[in-house]
C-alpha atoms as a PDB file:
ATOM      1  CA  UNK A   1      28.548  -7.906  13.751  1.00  0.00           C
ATOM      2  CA  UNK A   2      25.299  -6.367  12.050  1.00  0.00           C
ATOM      3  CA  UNK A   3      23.887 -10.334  11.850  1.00  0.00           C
ATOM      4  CA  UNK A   4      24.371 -10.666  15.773  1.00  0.00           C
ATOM      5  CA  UNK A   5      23.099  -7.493  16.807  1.00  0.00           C
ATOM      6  CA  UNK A   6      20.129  -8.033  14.773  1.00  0.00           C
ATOM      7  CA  UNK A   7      19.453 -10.849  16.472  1.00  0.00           C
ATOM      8  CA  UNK A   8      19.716  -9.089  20.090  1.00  0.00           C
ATOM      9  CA  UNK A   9      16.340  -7.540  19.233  1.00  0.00           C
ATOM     10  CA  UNK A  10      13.128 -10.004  18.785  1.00  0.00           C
ATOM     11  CA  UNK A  11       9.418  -8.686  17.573  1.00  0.00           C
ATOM     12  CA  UNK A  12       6.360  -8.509  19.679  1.00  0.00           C
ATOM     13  CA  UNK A  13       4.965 -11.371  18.350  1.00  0.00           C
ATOM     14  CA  UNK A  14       8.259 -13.491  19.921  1.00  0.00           C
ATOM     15  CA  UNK A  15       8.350 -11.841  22.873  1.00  0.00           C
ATOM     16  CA  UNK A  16       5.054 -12.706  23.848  1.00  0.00           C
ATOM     17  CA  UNK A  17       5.481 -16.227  22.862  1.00  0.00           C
ATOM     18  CA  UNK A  18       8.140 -16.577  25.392  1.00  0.00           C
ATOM     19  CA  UNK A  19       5.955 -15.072  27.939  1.00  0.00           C
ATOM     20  CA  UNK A  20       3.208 -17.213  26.694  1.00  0.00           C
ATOM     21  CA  UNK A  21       0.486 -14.003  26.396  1.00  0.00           C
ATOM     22  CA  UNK A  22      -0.635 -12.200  23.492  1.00  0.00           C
ATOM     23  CA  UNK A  23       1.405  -9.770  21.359  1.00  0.00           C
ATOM     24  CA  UNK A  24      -1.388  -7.428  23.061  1.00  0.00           C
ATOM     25  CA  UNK A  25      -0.695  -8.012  26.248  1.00  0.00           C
ATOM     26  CA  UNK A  26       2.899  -7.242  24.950  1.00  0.00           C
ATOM     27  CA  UNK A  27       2.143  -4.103  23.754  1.00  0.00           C
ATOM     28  CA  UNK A  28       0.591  -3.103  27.000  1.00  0.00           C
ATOM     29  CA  UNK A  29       3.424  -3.835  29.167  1.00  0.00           C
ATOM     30  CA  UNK A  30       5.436  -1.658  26.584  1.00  0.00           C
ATOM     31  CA  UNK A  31       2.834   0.970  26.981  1.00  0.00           C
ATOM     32  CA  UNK A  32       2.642   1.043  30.343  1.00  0.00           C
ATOM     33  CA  UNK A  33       6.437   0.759  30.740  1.00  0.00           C
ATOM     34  CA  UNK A  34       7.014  -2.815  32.316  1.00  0.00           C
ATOM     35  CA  UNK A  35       8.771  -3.590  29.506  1.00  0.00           C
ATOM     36  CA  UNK A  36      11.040  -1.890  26.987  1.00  0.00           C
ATOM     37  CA  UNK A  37      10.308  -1.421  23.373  1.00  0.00           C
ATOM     38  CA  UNK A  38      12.183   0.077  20.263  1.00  0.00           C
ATOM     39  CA  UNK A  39      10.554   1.684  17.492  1.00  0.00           C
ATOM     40  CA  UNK A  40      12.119   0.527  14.553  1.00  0.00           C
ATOM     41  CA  UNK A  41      11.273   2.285  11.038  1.00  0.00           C
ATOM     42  CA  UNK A  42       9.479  -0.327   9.025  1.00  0.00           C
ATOM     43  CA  UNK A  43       9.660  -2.914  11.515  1.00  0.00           C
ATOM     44  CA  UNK A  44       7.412  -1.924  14.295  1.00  0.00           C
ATOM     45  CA  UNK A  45       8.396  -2.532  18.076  1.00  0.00           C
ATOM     46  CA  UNK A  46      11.260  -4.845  18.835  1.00  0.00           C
ATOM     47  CA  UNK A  47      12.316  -5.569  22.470  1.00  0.00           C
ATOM     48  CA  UNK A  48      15.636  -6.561  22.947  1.00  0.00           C
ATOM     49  CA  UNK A  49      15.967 -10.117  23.834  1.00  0.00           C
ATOM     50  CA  UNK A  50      17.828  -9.806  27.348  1.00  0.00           C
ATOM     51  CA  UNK A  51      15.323  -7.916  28.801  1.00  0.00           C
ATOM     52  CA  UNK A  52      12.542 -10.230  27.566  1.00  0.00           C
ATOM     53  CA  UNK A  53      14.268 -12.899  29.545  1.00  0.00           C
ATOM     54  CA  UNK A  54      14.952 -10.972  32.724  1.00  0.00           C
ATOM     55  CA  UNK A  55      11.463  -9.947  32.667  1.00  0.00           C
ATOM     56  CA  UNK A  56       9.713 -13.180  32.508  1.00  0.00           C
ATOM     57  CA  UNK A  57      12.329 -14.274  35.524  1.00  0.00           C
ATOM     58  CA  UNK A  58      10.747 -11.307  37.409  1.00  0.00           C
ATOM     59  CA  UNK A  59       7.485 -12.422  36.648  1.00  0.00           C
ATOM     60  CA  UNK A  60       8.605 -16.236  37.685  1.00  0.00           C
ATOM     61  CA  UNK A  61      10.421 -15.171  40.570  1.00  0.00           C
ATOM     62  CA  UNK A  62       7.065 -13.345  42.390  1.00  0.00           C
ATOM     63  CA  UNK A  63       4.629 -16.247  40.767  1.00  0.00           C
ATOM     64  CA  UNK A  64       3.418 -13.683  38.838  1.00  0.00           C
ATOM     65  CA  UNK A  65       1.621 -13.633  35.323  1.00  0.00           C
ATOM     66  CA  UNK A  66       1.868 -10.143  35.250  1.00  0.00           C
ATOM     67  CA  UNK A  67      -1.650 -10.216  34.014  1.00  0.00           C
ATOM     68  CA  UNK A  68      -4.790  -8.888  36.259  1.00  0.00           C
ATOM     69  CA  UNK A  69      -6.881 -12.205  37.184  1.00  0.00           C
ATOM     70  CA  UNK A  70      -9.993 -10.172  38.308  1.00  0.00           C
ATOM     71  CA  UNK A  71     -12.147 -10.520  41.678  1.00  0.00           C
ATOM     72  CA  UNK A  72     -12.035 -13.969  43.197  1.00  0.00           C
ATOM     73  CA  UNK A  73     -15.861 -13.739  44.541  1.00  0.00           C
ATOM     74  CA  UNK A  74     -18.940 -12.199  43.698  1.00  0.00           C
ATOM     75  CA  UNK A  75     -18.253  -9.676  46.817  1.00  0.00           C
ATOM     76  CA  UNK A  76     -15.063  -8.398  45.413  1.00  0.00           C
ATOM     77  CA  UNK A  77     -16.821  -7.675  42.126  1.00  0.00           C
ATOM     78  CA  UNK A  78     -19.625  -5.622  43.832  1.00  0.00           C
ATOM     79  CA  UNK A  79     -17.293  -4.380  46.469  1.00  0.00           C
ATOM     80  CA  UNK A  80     -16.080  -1.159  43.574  1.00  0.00           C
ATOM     81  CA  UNK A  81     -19.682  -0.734  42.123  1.00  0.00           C
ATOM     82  CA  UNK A  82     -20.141   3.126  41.722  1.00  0.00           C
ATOM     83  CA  UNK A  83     -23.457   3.218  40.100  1.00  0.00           C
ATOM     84  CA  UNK A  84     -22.372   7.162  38.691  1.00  0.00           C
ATOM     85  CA  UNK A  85     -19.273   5.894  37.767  1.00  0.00           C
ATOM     86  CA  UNK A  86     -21.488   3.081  35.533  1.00  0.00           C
ATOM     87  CA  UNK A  87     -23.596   5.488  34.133  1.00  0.00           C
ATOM     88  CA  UNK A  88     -21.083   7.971  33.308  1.00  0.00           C
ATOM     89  CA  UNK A  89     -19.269   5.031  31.199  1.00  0.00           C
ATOM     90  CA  UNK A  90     -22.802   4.257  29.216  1.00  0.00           C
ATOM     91  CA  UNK A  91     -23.068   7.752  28.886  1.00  0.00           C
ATOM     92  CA  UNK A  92     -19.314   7.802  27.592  1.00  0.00           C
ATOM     93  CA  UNK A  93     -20.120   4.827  25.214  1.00  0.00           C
ATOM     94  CA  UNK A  94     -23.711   6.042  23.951  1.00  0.00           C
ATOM     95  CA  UNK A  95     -24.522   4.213  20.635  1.00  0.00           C
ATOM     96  CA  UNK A  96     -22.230   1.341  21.144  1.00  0.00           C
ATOM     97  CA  UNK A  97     -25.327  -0.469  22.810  1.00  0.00           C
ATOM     98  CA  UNK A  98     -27.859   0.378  20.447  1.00  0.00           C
ATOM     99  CA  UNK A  99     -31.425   0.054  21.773  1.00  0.00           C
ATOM    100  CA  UNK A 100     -30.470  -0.308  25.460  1.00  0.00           C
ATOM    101  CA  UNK A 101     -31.625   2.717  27.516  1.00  0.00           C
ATOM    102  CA  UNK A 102     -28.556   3.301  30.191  1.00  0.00           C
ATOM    103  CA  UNK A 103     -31.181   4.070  32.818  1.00  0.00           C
ATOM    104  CA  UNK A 104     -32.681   0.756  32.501  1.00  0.00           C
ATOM    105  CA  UNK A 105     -29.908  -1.132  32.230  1.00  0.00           C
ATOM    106  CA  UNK A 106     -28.539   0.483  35.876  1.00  0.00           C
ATOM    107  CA  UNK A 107     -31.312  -0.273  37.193  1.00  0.00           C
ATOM    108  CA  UNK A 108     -31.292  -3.823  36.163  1.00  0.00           C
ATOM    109  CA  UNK A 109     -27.664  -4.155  37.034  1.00  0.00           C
ATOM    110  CA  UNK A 110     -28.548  -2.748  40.662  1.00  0.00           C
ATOM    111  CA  UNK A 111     -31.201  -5.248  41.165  1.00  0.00           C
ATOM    112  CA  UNK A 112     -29.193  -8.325  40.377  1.00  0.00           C
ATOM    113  CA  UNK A 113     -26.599  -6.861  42.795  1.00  0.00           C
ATOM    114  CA  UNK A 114     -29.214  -6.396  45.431  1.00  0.00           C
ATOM    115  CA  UNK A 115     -30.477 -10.207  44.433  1.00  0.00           C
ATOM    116  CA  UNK A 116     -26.681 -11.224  44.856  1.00  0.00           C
ATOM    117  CA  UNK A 117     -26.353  -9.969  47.971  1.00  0.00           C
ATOM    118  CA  UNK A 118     -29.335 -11.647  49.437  1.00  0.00           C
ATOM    119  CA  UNK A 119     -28.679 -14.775  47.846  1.00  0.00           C
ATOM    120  CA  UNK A 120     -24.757 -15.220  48.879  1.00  0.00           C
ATOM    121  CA  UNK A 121     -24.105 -16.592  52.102  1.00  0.00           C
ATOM    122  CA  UNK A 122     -22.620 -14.462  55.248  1.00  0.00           C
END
């Protein structure tokens, strides 16, 4: 009974081989609650093996990776550009990019945008 049971649960790491992602990406779903996971002392998180499989038939089902594939075009990639919100990020992450002054690189990130936009067709 204990041997079966034990085997009901499977790690990260197998879990995300049968969704073909990363154990990361595993641990994200878990995070963000698309999928189930059980702390277990000693052993980390272990999903239980049913909903592993009914999950990746979800996924199937809709033709869905369940991973974010980013913009399709250059326009959808400029089409969220908040230069505050860009700033407030470098700001946020000061020292991370050492010697690059955050006003300079906004600025230099504007003009290719501007550049873009001239340059893509309409």
């Amino acid at each position: 009974m204990v041997h079966r049971e034990r085997h009901e649960y499977i790690s990260v790491s197998e879990a995300a081989d049968y969704l073909a992602v990363s154990a990361a990406v595993v641990r994200r779903w878990v995070k963000a609650g698309r999928l189930r996971g059980h702390r277990v002392a000693r052993l980390g998180i272990r999903l239980r093996r049913a909903e592993v499989v009914a999950f990746a038939r979800e996924l199937r089902a809709k033709d869905d990776t369940g991973l974010h594939t980013g913009p399709k075009d250059s326009a959808e990639i400029w089409a969220a550009y908040d230069p505050e919100a860009v700033r407030a990020a470098l700001q946020r992450s000061a020292g991370t990019l050492v010697g690059v002054d955050p006003d300079t690189l906004i600025r230099d990130i504007h003009e290719a945008r501007t550049q873009g936009e001239s340059e893509s067709p309409r």
